[in-house]
PDB file of N, CA and C in Angstrom:
ATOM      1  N   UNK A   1       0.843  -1.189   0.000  1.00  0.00           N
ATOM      2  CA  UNK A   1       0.000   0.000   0.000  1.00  0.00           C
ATOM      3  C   UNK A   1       0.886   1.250   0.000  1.00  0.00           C
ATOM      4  N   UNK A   2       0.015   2.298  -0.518  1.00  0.00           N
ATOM      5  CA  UNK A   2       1.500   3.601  -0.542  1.00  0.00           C
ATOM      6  C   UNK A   2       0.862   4.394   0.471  1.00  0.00           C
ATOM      7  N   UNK A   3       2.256   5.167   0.627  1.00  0.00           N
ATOM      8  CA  UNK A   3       2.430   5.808   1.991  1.00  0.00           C
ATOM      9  C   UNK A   3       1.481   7.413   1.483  1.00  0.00           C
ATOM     10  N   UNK A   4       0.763   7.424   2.094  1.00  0.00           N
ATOM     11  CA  UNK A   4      -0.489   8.633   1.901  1.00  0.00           C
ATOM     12  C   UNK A   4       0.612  10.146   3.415  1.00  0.00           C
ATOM     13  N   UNK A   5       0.707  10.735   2.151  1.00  0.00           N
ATOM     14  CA  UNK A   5       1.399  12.001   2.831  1.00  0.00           C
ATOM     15  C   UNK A   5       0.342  12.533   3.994  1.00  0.00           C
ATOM     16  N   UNK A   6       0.720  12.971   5.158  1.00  0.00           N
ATOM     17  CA  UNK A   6       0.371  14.142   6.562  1.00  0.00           C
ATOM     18  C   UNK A   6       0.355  15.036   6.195  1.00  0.00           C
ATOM     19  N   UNK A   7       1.307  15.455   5.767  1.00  0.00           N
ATOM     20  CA  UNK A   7       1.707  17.053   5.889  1.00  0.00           C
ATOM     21  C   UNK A   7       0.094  18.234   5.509  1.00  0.00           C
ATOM     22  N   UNK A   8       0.153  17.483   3.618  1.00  0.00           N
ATOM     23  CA  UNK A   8      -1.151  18.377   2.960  1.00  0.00           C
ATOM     24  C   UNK A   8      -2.233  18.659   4.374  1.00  0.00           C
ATOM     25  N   UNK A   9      -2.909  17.540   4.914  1.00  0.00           N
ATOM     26  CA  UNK A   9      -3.913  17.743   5.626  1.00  0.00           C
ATOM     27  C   UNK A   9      -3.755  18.973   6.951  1.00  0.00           C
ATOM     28  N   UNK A  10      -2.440  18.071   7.522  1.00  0.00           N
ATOM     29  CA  UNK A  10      -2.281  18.997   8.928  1.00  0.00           C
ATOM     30  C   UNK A  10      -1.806  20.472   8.448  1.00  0.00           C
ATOM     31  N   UNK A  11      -0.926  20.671   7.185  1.00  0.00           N
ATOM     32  CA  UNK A  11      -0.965  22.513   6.753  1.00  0.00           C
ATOM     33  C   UNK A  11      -2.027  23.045   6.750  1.00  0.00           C
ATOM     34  N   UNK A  12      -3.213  22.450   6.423  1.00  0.00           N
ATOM     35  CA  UNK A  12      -4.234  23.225   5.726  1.00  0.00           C
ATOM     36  C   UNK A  12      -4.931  23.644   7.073  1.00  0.00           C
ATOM     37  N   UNK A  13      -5.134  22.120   8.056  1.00  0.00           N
ATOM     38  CA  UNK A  13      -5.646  22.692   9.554  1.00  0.00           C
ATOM     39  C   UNK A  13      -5.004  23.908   9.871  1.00  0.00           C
ATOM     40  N   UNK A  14      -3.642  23.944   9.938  1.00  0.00           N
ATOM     41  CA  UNK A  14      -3.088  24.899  11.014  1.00  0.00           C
ATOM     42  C   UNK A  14      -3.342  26.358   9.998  1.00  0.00           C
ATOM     43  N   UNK A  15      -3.725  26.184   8.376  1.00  0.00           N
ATOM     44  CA  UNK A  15      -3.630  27.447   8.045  1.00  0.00           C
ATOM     45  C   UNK A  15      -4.813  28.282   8.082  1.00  0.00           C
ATOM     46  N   UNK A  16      -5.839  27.202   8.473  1.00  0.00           N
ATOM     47  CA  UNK A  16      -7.424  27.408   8.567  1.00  0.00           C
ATOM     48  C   UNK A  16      -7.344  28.103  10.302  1.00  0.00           C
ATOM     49  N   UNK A  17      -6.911  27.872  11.103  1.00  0.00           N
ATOM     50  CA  UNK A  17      -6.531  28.001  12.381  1.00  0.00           C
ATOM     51  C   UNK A  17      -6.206  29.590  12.440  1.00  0.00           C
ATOM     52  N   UNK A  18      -4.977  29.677  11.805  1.00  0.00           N
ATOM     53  CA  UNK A  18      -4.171  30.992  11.756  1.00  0.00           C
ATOM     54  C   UNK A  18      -5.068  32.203  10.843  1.00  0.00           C
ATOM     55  N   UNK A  19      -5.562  31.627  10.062  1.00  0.00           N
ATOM     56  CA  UNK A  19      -6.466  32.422   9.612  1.00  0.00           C
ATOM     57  C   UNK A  19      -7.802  32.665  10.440  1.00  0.00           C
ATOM     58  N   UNK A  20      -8.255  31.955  11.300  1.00  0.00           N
ATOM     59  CA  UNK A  20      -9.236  32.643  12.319  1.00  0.00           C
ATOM     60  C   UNK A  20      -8.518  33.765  13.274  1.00  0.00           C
ATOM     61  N   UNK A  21      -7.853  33.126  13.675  1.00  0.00           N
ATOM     62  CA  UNK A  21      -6.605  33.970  14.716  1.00  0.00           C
ATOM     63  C   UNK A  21      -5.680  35.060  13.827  1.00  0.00           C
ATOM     64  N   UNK A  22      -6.253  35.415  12.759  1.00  0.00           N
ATOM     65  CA  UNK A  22      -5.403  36.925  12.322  1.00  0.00           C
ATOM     66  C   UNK A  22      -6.343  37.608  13.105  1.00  0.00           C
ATOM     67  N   UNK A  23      -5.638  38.938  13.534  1.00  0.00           N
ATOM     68  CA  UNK A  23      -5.499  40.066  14.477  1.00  0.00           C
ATOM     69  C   UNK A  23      -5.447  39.888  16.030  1.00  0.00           C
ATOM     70  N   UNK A  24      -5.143  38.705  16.490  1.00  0.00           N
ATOM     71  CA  UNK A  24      -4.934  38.374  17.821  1.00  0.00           C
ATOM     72  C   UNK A  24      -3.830  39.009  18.431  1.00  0.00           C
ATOM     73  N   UNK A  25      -3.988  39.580  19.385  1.00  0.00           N
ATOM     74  CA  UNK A  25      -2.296  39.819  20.075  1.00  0.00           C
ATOM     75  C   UNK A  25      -1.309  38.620  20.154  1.00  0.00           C
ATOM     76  N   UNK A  26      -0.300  38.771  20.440  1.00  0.00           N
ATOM     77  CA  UNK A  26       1.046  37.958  20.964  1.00  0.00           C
ATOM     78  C   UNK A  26       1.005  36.844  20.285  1.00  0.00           C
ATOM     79  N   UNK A  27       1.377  35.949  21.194  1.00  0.00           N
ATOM     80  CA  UNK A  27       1.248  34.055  20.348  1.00  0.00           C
ATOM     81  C   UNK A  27      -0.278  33.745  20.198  1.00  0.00           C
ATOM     82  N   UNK A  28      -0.887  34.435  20.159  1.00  0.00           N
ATOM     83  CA  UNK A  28      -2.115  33.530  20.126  1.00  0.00           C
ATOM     84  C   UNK A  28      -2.255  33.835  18.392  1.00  0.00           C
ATOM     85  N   UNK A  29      -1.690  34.591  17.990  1.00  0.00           N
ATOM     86  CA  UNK A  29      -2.272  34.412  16.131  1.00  0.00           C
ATOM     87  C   UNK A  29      -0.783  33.952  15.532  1.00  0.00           C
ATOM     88  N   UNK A  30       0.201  33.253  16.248  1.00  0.00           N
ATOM     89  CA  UNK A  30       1.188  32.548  15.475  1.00  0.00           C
ATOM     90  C   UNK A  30       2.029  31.361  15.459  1.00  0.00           C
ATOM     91  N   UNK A  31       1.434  30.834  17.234  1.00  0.00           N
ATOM     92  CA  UNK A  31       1.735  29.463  17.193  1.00  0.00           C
ATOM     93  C   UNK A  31       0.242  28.383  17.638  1.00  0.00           C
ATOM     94  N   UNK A  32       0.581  27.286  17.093  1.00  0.00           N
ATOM     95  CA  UNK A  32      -0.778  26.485  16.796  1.00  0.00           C
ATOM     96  C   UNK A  32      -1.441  26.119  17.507  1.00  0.00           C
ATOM     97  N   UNK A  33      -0.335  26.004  19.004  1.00  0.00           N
ATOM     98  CA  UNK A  33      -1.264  25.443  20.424  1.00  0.00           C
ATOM     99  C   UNK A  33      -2.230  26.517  20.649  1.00  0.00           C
ATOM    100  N   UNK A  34      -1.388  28.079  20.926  1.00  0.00           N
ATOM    101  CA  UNK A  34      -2.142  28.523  21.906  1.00  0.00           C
ATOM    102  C   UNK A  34      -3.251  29.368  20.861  1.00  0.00           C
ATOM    103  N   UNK A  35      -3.260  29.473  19.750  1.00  0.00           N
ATOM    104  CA  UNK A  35      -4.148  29.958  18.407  1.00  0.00           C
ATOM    105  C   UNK A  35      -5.265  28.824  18.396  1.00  0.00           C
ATOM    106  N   UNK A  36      -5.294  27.756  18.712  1.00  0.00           N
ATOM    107  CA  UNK A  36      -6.147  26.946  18.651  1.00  0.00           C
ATOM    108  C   UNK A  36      -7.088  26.850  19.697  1.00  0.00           C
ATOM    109  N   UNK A  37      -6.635  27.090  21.119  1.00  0.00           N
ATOM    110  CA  UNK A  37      -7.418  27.261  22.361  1.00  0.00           C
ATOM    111  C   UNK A  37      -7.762  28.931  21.955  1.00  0.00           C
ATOM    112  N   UNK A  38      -6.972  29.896  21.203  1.00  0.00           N
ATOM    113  CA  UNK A  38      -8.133  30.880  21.550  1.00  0.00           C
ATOM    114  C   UNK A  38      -8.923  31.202  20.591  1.00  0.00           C
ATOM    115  N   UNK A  39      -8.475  30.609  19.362  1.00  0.00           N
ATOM    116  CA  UNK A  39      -9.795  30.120  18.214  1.00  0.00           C
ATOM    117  C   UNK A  39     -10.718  29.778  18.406  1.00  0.00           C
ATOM    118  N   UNK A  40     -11.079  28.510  19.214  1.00  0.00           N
ATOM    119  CA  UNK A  40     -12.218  27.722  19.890  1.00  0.00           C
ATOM    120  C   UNK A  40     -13.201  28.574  20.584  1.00  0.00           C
ATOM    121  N   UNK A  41     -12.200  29.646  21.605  1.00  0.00           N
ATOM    122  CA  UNK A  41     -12.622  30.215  22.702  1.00  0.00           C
ATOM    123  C   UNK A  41     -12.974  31.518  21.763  1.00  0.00           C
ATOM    124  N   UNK A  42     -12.772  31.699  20.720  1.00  0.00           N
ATOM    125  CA  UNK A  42     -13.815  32.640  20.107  1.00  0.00           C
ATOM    126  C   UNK A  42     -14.887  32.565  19.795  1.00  0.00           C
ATOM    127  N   UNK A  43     -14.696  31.156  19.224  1.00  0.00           N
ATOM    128  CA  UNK A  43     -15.882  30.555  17.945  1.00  0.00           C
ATOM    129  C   UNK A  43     -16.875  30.544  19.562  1.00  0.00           C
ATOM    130  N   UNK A  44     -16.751  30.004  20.238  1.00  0.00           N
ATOM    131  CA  UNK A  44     -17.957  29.978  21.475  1.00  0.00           C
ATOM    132  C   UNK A  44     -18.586  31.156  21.698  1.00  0.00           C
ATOM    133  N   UNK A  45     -17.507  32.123  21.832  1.00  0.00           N
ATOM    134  CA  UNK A  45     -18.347  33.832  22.418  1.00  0.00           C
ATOM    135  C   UNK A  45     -19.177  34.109  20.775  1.00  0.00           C
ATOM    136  N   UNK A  46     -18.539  34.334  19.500  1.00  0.00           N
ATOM    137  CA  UNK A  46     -19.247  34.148  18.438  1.00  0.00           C
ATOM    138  C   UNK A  46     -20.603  33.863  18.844  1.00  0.00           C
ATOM    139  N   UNK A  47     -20.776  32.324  19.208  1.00  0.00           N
ATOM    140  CA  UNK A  47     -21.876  31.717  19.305  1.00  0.00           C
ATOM    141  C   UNK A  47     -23.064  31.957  20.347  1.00  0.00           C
ATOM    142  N   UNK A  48     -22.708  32.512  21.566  1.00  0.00           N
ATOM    143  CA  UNK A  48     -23.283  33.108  22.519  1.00  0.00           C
ATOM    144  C   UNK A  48     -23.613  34.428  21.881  1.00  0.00           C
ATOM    145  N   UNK A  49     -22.657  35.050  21.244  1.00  0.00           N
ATOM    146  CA  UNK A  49     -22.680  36.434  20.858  1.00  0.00           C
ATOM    147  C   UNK A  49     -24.222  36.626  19.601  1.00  0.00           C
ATOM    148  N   UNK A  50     -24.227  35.638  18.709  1.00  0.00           N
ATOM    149  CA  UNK A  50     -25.473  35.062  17.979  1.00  0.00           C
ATOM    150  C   UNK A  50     -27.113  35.536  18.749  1.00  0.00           C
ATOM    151  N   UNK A  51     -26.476  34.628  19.431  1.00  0.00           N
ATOM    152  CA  UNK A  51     -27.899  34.787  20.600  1.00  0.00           C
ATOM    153  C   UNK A  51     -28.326  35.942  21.474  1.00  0.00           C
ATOM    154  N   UNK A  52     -27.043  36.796  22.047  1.00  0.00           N
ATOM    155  CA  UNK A  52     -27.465  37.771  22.448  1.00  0.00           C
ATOM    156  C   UNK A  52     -27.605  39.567  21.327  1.00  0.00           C
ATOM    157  N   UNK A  53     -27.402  39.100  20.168  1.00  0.00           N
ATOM    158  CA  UNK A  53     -27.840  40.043  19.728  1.00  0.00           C
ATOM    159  C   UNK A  53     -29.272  40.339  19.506  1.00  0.00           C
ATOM    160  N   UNK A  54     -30.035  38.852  19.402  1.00  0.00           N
ATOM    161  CA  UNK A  54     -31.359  38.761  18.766  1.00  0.00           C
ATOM    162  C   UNK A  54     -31.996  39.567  20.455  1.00  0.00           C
ATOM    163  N   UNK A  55     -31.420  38.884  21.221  1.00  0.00           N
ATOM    164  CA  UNK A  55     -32.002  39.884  22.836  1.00  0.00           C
ATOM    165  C   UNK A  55     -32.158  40.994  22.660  1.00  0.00           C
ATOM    166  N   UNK A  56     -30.969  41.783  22.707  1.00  0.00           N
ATOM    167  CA  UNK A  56     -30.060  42.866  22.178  1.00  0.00           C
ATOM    168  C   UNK A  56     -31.602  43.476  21.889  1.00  0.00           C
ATOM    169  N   UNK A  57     -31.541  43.336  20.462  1.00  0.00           N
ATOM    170  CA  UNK A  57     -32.506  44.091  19.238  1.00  0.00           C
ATOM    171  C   UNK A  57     -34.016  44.000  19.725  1.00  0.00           C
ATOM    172  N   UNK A  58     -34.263  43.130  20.461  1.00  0.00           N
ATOM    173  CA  UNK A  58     -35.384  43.006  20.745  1.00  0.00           C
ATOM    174  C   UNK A  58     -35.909  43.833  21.539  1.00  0.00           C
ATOM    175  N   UNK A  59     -34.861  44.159  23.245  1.00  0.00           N
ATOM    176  CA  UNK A  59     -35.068  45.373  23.622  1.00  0.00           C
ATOM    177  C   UNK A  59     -35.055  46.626  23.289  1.00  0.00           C
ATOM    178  N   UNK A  60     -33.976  47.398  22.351  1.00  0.00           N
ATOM    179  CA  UNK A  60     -34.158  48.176  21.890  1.00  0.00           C
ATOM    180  C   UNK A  60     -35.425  48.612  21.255  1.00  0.00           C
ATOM    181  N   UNK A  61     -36.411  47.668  20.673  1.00  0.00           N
ATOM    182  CA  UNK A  61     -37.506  47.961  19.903  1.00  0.00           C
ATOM    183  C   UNK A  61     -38.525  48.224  20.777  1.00  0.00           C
ATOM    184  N   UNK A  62     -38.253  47.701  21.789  1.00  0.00           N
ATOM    185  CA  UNK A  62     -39.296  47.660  23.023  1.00  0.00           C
ATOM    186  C   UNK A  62     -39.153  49.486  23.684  1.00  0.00           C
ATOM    187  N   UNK A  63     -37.752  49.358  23.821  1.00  0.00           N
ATOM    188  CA  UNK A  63     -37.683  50.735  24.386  1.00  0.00           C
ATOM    189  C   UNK A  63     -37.594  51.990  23.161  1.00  0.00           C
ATOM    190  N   UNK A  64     -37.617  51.785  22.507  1.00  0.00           N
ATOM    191  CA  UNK A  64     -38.273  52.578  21.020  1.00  0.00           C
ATOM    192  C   UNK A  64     -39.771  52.815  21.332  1.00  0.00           C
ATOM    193  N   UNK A  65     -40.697  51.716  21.259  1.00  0.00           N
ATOM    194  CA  UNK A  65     -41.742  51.567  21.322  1.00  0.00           C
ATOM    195  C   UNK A  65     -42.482  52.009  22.492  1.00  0.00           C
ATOM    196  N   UNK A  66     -41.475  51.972  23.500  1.00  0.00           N
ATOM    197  CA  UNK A  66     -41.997  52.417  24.658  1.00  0.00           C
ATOM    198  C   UNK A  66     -42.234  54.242  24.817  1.00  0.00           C
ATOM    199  N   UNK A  67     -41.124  54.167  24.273  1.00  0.00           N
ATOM    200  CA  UNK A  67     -41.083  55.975  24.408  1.00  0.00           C
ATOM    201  C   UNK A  67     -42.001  56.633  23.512  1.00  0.00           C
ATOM    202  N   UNK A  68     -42.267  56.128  22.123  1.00  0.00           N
ATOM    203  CA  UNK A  68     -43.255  56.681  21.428  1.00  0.00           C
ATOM    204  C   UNK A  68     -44.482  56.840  22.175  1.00  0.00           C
ATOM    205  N   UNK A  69     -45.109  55.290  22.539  1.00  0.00           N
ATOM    206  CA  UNK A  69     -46.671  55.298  22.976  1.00  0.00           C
ATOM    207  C   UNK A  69     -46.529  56.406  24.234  1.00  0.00           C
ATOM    208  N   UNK A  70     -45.334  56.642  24.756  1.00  0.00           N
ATOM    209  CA  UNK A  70     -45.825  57.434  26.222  1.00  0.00           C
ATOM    210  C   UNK A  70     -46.002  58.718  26.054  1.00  0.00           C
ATOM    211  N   UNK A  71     -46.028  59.312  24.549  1.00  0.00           N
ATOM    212  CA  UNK A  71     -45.914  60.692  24.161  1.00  0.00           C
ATOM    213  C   UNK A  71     -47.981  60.568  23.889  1.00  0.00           C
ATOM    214  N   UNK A  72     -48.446  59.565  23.300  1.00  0.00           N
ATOM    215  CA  UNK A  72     -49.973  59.379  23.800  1.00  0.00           C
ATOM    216  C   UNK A  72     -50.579  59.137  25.103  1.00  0.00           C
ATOM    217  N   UNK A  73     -49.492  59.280  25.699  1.00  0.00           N
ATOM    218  CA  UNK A  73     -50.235  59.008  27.125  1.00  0.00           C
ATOM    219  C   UNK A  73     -50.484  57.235  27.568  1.00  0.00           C
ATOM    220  N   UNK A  74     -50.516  56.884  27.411  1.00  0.00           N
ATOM    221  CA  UNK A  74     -50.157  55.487  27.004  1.00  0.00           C
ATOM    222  C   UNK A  74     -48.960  54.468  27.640  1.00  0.00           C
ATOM    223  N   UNK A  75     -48.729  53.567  28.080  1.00  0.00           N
ATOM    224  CA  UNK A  75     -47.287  52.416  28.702  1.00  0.00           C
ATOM    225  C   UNK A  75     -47.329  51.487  27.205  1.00  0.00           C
ATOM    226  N   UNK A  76     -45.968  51.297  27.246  1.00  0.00           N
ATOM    227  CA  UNK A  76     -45.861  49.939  26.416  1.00  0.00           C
ATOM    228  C   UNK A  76     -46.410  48.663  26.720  1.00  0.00           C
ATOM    229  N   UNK A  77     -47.002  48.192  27.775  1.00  0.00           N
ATOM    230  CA  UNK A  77     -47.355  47.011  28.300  1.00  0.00           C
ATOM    231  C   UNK A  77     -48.937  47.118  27.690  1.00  0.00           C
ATOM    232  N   UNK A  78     -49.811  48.668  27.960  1.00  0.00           N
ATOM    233  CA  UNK A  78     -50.524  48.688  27.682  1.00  0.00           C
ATOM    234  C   UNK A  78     -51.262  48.889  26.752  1.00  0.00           C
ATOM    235  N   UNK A  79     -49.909  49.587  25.681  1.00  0.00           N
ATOM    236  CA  UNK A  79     -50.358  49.286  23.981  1.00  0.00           C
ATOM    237  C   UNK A  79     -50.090  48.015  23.665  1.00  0.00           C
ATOM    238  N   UNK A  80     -49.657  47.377  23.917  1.00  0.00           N
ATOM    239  CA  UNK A  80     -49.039  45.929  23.291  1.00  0.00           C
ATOM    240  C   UNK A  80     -50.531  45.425  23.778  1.00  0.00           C
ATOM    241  N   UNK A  81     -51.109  45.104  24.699  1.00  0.00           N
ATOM    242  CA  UNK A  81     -52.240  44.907  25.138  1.00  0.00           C
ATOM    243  C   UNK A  81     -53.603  45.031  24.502  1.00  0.00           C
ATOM    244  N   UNK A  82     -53.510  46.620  24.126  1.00  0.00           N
ATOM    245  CA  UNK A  82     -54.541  46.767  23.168  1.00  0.00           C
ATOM    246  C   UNK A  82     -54.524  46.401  21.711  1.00  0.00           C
ATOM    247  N   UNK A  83     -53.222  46.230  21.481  1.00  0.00           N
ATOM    248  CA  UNK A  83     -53.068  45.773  20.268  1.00  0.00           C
ATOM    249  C   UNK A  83     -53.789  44.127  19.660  1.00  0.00           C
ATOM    250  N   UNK A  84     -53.630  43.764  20.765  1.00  0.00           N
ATOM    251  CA  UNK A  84     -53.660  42.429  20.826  1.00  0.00           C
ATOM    252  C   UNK A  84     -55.590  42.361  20.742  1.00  0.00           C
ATOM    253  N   UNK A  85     -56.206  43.025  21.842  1.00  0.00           N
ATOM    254  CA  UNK A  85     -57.262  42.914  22.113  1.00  0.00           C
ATOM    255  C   UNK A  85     -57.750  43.539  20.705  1.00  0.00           C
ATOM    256  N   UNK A  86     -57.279  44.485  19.985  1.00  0.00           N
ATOM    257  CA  UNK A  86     -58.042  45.008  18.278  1.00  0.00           C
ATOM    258  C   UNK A  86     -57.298  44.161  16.959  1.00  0.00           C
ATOM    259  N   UNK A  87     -56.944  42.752  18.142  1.00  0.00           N
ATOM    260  CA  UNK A  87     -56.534  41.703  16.757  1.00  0.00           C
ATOM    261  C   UNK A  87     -55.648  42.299  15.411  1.00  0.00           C
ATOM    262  N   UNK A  88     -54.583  43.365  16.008  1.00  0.00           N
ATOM    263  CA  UNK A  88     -53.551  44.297  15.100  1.00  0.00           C
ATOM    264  C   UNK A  88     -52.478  43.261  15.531  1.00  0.00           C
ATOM    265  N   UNK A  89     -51.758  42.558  14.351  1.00  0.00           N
ATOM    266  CA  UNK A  89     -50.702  41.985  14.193  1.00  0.00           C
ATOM    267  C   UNK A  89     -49.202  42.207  14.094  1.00  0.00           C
ATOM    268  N   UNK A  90     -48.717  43.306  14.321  1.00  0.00           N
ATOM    269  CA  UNK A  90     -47.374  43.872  13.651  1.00  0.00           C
ATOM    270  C   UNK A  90     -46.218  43.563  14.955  1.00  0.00           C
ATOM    271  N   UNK A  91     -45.452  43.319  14.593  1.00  0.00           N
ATOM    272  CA  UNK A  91     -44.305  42.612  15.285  1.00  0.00           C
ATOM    273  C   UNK A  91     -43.316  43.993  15.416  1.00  0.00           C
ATOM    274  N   UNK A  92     -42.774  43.794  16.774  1.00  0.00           N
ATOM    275  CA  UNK A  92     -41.948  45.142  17.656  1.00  0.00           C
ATOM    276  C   UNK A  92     -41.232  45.521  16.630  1.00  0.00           C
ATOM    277  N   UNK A  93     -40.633  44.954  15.448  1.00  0.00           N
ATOM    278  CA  UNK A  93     -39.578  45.468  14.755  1.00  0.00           C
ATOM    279  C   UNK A  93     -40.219  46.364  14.229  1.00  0.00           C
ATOM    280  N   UNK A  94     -41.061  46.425  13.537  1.00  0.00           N
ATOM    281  CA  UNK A  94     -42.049  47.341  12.568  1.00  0.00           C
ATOM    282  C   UNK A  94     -42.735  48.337  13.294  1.00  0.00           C
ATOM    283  N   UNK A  95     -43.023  48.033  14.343  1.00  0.00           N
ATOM    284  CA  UNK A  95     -43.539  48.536  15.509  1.00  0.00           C
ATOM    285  C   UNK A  95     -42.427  49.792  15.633  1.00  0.00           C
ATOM    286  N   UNK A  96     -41.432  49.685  15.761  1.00  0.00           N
ATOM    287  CA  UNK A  96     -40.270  50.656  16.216  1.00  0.00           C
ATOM    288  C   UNK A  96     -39.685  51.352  14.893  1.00  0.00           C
ATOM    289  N   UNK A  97     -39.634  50.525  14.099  1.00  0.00           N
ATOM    290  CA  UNK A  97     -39.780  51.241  12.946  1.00  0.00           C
ATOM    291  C   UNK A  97     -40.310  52.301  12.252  1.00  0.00           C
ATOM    292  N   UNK A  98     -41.831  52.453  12.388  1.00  0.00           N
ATOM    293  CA  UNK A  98     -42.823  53.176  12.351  1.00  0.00           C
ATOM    294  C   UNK A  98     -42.723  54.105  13.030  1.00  0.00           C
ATOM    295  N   UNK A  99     -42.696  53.721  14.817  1.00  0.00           N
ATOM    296  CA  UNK A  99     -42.643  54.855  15.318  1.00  0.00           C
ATOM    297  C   UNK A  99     -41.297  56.341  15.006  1.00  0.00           C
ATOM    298  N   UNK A 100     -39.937  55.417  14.305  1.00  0.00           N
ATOM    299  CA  UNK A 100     -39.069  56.703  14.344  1.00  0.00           C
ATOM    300  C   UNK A 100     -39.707  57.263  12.628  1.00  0.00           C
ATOM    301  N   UNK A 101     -39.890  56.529  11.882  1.00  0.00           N
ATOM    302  CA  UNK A 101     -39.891  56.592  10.613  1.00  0.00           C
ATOM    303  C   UNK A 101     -41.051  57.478   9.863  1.00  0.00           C
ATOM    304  N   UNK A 102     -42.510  56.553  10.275  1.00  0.00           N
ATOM    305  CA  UNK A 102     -43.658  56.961   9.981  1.00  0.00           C
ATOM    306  C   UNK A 102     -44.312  57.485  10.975  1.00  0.00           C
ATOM    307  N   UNK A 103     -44.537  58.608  11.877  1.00  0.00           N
ATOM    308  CA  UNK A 103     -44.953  58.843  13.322  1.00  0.00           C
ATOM    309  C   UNK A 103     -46.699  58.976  12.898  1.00  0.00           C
ATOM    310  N   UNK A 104     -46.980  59.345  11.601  1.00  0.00           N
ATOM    311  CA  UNK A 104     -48.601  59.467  11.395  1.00  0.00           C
ATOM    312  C   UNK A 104     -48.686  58.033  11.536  1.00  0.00           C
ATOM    313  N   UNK A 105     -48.673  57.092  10.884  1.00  0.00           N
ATOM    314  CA  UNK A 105     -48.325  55.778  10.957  1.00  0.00           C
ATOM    315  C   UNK A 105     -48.934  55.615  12.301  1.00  0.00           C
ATOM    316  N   UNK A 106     -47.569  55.618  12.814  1.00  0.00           N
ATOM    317  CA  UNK A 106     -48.105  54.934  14.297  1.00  0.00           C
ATOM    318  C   UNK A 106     -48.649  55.437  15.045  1.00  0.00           C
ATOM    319  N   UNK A 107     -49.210  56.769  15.121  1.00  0.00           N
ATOM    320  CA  UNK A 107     -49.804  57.148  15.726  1.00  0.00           C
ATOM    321  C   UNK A 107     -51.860  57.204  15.627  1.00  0.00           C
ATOM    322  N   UNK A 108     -51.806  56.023  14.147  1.00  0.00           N
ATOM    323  CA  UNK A 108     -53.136  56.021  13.695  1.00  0.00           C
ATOM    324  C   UNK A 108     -52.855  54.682  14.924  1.00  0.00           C
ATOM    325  N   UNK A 109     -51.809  53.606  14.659  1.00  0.00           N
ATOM    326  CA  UNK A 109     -51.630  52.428  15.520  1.00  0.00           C
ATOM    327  C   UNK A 109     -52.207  52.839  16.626  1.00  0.00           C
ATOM    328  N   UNK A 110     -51.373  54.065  17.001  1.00  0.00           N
ATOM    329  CA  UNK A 110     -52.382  53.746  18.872  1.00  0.00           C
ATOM    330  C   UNK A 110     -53.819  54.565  18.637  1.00  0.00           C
ATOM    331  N   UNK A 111     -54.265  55.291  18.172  1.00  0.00           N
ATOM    332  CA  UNK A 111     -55.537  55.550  18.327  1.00  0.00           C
ATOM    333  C   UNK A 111     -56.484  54.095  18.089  1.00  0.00           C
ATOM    334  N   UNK A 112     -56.281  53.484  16.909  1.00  0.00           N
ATOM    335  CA  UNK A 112     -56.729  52.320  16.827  1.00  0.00           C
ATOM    336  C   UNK A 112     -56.659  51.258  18.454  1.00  0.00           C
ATOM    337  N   UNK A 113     -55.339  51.225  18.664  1.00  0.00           N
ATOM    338  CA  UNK A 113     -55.366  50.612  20.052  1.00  0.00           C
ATOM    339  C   UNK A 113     -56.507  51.011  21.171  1.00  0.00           C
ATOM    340  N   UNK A 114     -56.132  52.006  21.243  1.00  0.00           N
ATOM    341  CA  UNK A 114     -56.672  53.042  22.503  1.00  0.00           C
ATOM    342  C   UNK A 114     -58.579  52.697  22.000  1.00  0.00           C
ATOM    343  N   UNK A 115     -58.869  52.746  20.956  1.00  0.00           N
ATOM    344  CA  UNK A 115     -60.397  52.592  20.920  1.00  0.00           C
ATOM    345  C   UNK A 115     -60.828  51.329  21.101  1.00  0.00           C
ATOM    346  N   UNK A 116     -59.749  49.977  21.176  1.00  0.00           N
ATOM    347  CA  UNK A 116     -60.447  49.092  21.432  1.00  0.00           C
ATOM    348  C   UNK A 116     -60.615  48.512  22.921  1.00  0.00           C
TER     349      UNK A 116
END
């Protein structure tokens, strides 16, 4: 049987490696041990980081949303509320949207709210 070369495979790991780890300080973006533990230990915060943006954005829209309705006199708990009760469908993103964007817009939104 013939001897199937190492090298190709393990270069390509370590160059896939070093290439996550460009702009790292010190040894961590030029030797393979310690580029590899803090590669990993990126790709994880990355991955946490995923998740807390969708949080992230979510509050912001809330506190967007919040500040608009309180210029009607109005809480966010309690437009979201009425919204619900006048069977109005629009999701916080659009919701916050509107309010910086379209203010007639949303401000037909809460009268509509407010009457039901």
């Amino acid at each position: 049987m013939s001897r199937a070369p190492r090298s190709v495979a393990s270069h390509a790991r370590r160059k896939r490696v070093f290439k996550a780890a460009k702009g790292f300080y010190g040894r961590r973006k030029n030797t393979i041990t310690v580029a590899n533990a803090a590669v990993d230990r990126s790709m994880q915060h990355n991955y946490v980081g995923r998740k807390l943006r969708k949080r992230n954005f979510r509050a912001l829209w809330i506190q967007r949303i919040n500040a608009a309705v309180r210029e009607y006199g109005i809480t966010y708990s309690q437009f979201i509320a009425a919204l619900a009760k006048a069977n109005i469908v629009v999701d916080r993103k659009v919701l916050s949207e509107l309010a910086i964007s379209e203010p007639a817009a949303f401000k037909a939104l809460v009268e509509q709210a407010k009457a039901s």
